[in-house]
N, C-alpha and C. Protein backbone atom coordinates (compact mmCIF):
# COMPACT_ATOMS: atom_id res chain seq x y z
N UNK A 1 1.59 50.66 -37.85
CA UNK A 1 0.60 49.75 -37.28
C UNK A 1 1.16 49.11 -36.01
N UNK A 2 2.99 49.08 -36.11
CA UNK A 2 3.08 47.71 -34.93
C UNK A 2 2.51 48.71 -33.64
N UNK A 3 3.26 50.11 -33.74
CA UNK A 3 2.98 51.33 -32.83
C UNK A 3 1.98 51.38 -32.42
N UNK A 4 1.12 51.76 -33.24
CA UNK A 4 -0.20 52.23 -33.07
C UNK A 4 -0.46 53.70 -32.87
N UNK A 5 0.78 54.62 -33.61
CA UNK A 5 1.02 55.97 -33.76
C UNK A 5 1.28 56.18 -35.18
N UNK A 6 0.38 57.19 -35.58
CA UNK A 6 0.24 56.97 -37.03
C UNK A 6 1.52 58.18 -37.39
N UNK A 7 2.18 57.99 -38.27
CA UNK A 7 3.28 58.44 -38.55
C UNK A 7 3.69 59.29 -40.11
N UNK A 8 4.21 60.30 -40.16
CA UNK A 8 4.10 61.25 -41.20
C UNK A 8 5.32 60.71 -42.34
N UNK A 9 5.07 60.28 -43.51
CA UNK A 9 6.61 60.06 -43.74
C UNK A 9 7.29 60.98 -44.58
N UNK A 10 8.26 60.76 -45.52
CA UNK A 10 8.79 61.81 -46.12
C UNK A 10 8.42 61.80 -47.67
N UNK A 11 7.82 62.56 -48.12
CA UNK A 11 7.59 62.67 -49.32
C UNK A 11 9.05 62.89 -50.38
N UNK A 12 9.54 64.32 -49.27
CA UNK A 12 10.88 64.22 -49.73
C UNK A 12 11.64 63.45 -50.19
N UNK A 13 11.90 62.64 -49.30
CA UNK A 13 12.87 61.55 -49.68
C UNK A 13 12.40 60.59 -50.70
N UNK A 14 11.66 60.35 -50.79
CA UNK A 14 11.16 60.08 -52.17
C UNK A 14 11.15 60.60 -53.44
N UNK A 15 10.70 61.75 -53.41
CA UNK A 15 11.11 62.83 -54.49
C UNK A 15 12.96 62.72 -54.68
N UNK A 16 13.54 63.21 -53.98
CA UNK A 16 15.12 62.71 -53.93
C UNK A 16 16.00 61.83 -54.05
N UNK A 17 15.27 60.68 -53.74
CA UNK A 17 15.76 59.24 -53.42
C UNK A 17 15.51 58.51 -54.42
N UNK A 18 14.30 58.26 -54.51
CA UNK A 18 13.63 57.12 -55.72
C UNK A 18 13.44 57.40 -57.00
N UNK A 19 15.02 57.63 -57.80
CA UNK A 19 14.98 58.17 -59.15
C UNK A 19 15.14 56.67 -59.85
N UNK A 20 15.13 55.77 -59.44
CA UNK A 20 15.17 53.85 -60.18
C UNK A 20 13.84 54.21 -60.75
N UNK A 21 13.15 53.96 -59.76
CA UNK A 21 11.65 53.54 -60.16
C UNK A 21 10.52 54.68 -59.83
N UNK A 22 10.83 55.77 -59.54
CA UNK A 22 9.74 57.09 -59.68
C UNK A 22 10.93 58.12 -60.03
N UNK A 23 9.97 59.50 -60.94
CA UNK A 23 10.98 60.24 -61.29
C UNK A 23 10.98 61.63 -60.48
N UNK A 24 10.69 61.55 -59.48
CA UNK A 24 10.16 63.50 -58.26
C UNK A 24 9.26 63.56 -58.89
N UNK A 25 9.73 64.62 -59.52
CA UNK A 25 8.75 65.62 -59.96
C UNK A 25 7.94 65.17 -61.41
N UNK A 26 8.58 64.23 -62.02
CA UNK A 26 8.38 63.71 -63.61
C UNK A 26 7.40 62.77 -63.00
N UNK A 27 6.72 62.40 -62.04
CA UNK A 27 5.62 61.00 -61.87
C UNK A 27 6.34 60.14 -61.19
N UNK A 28 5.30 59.44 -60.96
CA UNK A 28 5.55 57.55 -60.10
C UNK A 28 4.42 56.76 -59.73
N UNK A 29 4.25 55.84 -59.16
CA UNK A 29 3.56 54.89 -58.64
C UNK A 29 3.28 55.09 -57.35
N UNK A 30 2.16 54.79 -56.70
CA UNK A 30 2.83 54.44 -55.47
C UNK A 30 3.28 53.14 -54.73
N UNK A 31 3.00 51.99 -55.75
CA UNK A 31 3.38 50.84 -55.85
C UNK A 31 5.09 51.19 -56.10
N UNK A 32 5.85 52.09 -56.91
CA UNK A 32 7.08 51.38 -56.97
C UNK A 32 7.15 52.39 -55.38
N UNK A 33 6.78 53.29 -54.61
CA UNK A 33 7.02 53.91 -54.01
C UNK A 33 7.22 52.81 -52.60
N UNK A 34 6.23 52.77 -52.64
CA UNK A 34 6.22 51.32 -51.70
C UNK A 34 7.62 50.41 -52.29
N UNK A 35 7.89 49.52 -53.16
CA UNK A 35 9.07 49.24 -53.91
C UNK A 35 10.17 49.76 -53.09
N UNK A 36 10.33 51.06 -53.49
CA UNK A 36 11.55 51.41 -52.89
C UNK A 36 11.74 51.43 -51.22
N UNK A 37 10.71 51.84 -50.87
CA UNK A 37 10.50 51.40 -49.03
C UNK A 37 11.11 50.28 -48.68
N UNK A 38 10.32 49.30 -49.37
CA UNK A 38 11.17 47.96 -48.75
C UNK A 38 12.42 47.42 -49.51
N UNK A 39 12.83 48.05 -50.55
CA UNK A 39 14.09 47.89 -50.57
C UNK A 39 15.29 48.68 -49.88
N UNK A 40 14.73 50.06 -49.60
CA UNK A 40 15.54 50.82 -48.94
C UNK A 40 15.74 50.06 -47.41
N UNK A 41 15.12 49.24 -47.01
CA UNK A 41 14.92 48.92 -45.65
C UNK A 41 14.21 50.03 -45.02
N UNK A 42 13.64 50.76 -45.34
CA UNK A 42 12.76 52.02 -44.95
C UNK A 42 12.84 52.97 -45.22
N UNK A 43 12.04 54.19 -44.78
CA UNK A 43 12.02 55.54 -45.31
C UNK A 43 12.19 56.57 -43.62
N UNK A 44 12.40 57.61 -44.00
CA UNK A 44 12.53 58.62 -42.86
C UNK A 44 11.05 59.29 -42.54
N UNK A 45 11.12 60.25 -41.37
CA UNK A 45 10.33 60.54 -40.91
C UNK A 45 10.35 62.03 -41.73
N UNK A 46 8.37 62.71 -41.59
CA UNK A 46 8.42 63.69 -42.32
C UNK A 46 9.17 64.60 -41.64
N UNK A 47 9.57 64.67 -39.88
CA UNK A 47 10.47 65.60 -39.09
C UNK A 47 11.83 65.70 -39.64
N UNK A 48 12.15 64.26 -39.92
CA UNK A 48 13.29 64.10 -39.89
C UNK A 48 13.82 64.30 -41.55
N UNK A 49 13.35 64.44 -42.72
CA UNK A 49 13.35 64.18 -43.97
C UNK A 49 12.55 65.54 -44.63
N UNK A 50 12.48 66.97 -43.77
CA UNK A 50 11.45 67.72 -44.03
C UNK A 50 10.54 68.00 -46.00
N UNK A 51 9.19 68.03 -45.81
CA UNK A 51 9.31 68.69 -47.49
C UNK A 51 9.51 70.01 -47.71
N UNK A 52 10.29 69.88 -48.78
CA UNK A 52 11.15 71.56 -49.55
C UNK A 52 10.08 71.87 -50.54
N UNK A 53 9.01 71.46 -51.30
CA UNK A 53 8.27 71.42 -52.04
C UNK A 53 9.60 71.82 -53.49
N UNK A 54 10.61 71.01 -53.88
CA UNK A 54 11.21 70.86 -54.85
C UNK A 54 12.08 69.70 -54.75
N UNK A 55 12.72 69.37 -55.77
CA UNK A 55 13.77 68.54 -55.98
C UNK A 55 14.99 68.76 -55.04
N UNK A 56 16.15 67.75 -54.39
CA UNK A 56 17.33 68.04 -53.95
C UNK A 56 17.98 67.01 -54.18
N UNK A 57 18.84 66.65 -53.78
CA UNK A 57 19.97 66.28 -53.69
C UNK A 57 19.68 64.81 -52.47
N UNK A 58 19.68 63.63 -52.42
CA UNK A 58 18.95 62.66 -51.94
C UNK A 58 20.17 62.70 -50.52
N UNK A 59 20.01 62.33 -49.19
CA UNK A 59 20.32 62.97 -48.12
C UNK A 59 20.37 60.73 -47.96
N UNK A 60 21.92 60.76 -47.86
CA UNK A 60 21.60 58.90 -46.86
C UNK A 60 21.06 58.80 -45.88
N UNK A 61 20.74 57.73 -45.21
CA UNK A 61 20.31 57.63 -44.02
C UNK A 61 21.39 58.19 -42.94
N UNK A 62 20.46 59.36 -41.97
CA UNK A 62 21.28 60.32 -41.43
C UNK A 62 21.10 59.24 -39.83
N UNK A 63 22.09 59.28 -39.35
CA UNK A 63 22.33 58.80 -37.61
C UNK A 63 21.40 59.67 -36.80
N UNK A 64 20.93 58.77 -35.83
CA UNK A 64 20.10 59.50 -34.66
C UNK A 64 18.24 59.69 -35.53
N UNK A 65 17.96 59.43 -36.97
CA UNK A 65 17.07 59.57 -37.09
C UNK A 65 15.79 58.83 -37.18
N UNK A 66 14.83 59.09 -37.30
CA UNK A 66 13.88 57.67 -37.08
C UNK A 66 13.15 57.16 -39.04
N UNK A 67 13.67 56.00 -38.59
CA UNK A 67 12.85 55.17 -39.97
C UNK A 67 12.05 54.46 -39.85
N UNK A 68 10.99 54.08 -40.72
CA UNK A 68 9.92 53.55 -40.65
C UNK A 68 10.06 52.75 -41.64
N UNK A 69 9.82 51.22 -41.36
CA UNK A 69 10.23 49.84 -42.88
C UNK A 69 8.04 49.67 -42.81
N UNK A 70 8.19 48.71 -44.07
CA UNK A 70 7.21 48.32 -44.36
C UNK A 70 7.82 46.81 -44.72
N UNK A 71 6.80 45.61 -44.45
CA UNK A 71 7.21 44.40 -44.97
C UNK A 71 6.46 44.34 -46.34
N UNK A 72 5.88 44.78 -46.40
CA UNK A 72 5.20 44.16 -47.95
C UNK A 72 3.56 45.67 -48.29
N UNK A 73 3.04 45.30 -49.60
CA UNK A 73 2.26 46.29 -49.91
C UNK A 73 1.36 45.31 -50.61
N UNK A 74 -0.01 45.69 -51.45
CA UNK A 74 -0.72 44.78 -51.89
C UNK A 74 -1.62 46.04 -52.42
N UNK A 75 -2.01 45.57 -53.79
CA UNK A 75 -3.19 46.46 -54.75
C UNK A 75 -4.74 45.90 -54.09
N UNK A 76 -5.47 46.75 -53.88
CA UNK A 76 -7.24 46.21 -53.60
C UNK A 76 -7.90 46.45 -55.07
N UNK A 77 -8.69 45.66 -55.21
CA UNK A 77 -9.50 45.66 -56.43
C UNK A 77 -10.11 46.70 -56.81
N UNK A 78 -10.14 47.35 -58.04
CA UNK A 78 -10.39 48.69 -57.86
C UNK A 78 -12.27 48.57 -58.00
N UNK A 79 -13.03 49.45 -57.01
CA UNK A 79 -14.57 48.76 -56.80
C UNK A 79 -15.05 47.62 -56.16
N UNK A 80 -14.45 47.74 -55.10
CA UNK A 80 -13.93 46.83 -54.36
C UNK A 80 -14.49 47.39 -52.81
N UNK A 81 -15.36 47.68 -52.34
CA UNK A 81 -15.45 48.10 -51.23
C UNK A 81 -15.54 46.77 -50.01
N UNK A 82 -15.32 45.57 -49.93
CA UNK A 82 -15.47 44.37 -49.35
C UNK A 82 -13.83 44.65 -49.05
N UNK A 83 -13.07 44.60 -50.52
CA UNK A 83 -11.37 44.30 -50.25
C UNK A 83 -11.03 45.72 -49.84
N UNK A 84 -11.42 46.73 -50.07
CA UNK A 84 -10.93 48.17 -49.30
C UNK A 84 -10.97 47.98 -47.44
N UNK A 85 -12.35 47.14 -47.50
CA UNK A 85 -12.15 47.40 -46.01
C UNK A 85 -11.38 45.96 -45.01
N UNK A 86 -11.55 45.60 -45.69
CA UNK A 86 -10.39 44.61 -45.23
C UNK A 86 -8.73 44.85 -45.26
N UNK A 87 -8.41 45.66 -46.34
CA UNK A 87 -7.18 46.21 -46.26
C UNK A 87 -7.15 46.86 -45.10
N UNK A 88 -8.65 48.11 -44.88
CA UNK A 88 -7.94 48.84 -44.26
C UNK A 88 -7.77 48.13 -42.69
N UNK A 89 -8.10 47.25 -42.28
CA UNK A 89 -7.98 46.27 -41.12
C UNK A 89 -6.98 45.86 -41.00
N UNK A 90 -5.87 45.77 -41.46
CA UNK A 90 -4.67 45.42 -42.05
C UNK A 90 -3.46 46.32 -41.88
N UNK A 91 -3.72 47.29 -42.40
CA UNK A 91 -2.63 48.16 -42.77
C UNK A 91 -2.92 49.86 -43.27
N UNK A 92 -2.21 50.34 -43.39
CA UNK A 92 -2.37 51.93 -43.95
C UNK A 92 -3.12 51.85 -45.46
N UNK A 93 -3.99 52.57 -45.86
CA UNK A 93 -4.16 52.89 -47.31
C UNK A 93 -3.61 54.29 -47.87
N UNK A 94 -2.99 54.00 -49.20
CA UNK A 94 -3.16 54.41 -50.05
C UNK A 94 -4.10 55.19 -50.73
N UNK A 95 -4.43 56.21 -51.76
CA UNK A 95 -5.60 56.64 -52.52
C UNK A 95 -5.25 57.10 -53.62
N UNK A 96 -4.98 56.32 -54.84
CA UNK A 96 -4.25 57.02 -56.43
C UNK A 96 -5.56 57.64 -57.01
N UNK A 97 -5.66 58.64 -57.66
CA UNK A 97 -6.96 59.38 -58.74
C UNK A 97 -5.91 59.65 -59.92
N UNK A 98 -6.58 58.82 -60.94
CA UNK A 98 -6.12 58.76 -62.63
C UNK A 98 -6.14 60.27 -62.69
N UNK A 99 -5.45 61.11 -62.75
CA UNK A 99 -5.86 62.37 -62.95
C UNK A 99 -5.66 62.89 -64.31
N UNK A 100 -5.46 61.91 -65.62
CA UNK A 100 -4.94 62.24 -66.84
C UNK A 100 -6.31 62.58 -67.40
N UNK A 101 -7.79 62.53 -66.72
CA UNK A 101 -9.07 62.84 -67.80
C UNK A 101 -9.41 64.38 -68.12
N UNK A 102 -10.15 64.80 -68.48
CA UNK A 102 -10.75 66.31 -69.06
C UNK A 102 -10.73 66.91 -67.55
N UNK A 103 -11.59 65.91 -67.21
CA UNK A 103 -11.97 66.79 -65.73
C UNK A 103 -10.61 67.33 -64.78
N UNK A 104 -9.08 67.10 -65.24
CA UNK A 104 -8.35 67.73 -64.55
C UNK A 104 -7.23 68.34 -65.00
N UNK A 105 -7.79 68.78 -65.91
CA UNK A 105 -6.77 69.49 -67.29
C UNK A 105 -6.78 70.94 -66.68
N UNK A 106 -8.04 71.68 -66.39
CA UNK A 106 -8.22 72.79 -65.40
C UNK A 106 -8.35 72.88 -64.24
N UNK A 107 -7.76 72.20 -63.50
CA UNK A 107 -7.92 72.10 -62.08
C UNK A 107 -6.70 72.89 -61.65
N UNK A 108 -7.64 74.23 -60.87
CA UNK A 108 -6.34 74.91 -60.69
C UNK A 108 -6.22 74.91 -58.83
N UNK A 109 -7.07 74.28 -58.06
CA UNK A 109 -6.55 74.36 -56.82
C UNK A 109 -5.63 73.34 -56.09
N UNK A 110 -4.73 73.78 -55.15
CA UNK A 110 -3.95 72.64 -54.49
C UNK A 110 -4.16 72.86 -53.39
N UNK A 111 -3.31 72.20 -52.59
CA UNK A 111 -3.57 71.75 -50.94
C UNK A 111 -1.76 72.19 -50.81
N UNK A 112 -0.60 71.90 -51.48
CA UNK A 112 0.82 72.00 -50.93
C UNK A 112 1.46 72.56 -52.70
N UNK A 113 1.81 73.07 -52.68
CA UNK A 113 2.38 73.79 -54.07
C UNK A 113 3.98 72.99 -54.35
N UNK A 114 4.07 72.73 -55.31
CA UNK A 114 5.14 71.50 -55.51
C UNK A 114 6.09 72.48 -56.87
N UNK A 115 7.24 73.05 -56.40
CA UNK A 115 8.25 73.88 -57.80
C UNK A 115 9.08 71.95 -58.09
N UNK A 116 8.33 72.54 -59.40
CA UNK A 116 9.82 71.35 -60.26
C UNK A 116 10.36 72.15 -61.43
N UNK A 117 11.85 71.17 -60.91
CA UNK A 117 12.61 72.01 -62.35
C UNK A 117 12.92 71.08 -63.48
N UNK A 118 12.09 70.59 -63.93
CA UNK A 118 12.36 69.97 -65.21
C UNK A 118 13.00 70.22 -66.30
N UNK A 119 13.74 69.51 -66.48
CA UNK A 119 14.60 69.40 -68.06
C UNK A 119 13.80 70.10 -69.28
């Protein structure tokens, strides 16, 4: 937002990084995701942090690369189209879908194919 260049971040590093409070490939929030942003003091760029579409090995903050902090995050009421758009006046959104109902037990299309190697 301070930019005004909207910016790709790393999924990766998240998947890699944020095994406290999200597990990769096992689930998360995007509340603790956010969480870990501002505790990390930020996250990397998607250039700089590329996605592998799997698990690795969490990479520190590398020199010369660009990070992006967040000061804070905030839930909108869910049905809420008054507080949605006021967020989005604000700041970046978010979009979580409960996906645990019937309706996505067979859902077989994706958009980015994600290998996990689970235990």
């Amino acid at each position: 937002m301070v930019t005004g260049r909207l910016e790709s971040l790393s999924e990766q590093e998240l998947m890699d990084c944020d095994g406290t409070l999200d597990h990769g490939c096992g689930g998360g929030l995007m509340d603790f995701a956010y969480a870990y942003i501002v505790g990390n003091q930020g996250i990397h760029t998607d250039a700089d942090y590329p996605y592998l579409m799997e698990e690795g090995d969490c990479k520190e903050k590398q020199p010369h690369s660009k990070v992006v902090t967040i000061s804070g995050y905030e839930d909108v009421p869910e049905n809420s189209e008054v507080s949605l758009l006021k967020a989005l006046a604000h700041q970046p959104v978010s979009v979580g879908i409960a996906a645990g109902s019937r309706d996505f037990q067979f859902y077989k299309g994706v958009n980015k194919m994600i290998k996990c190697h689970l235990p």
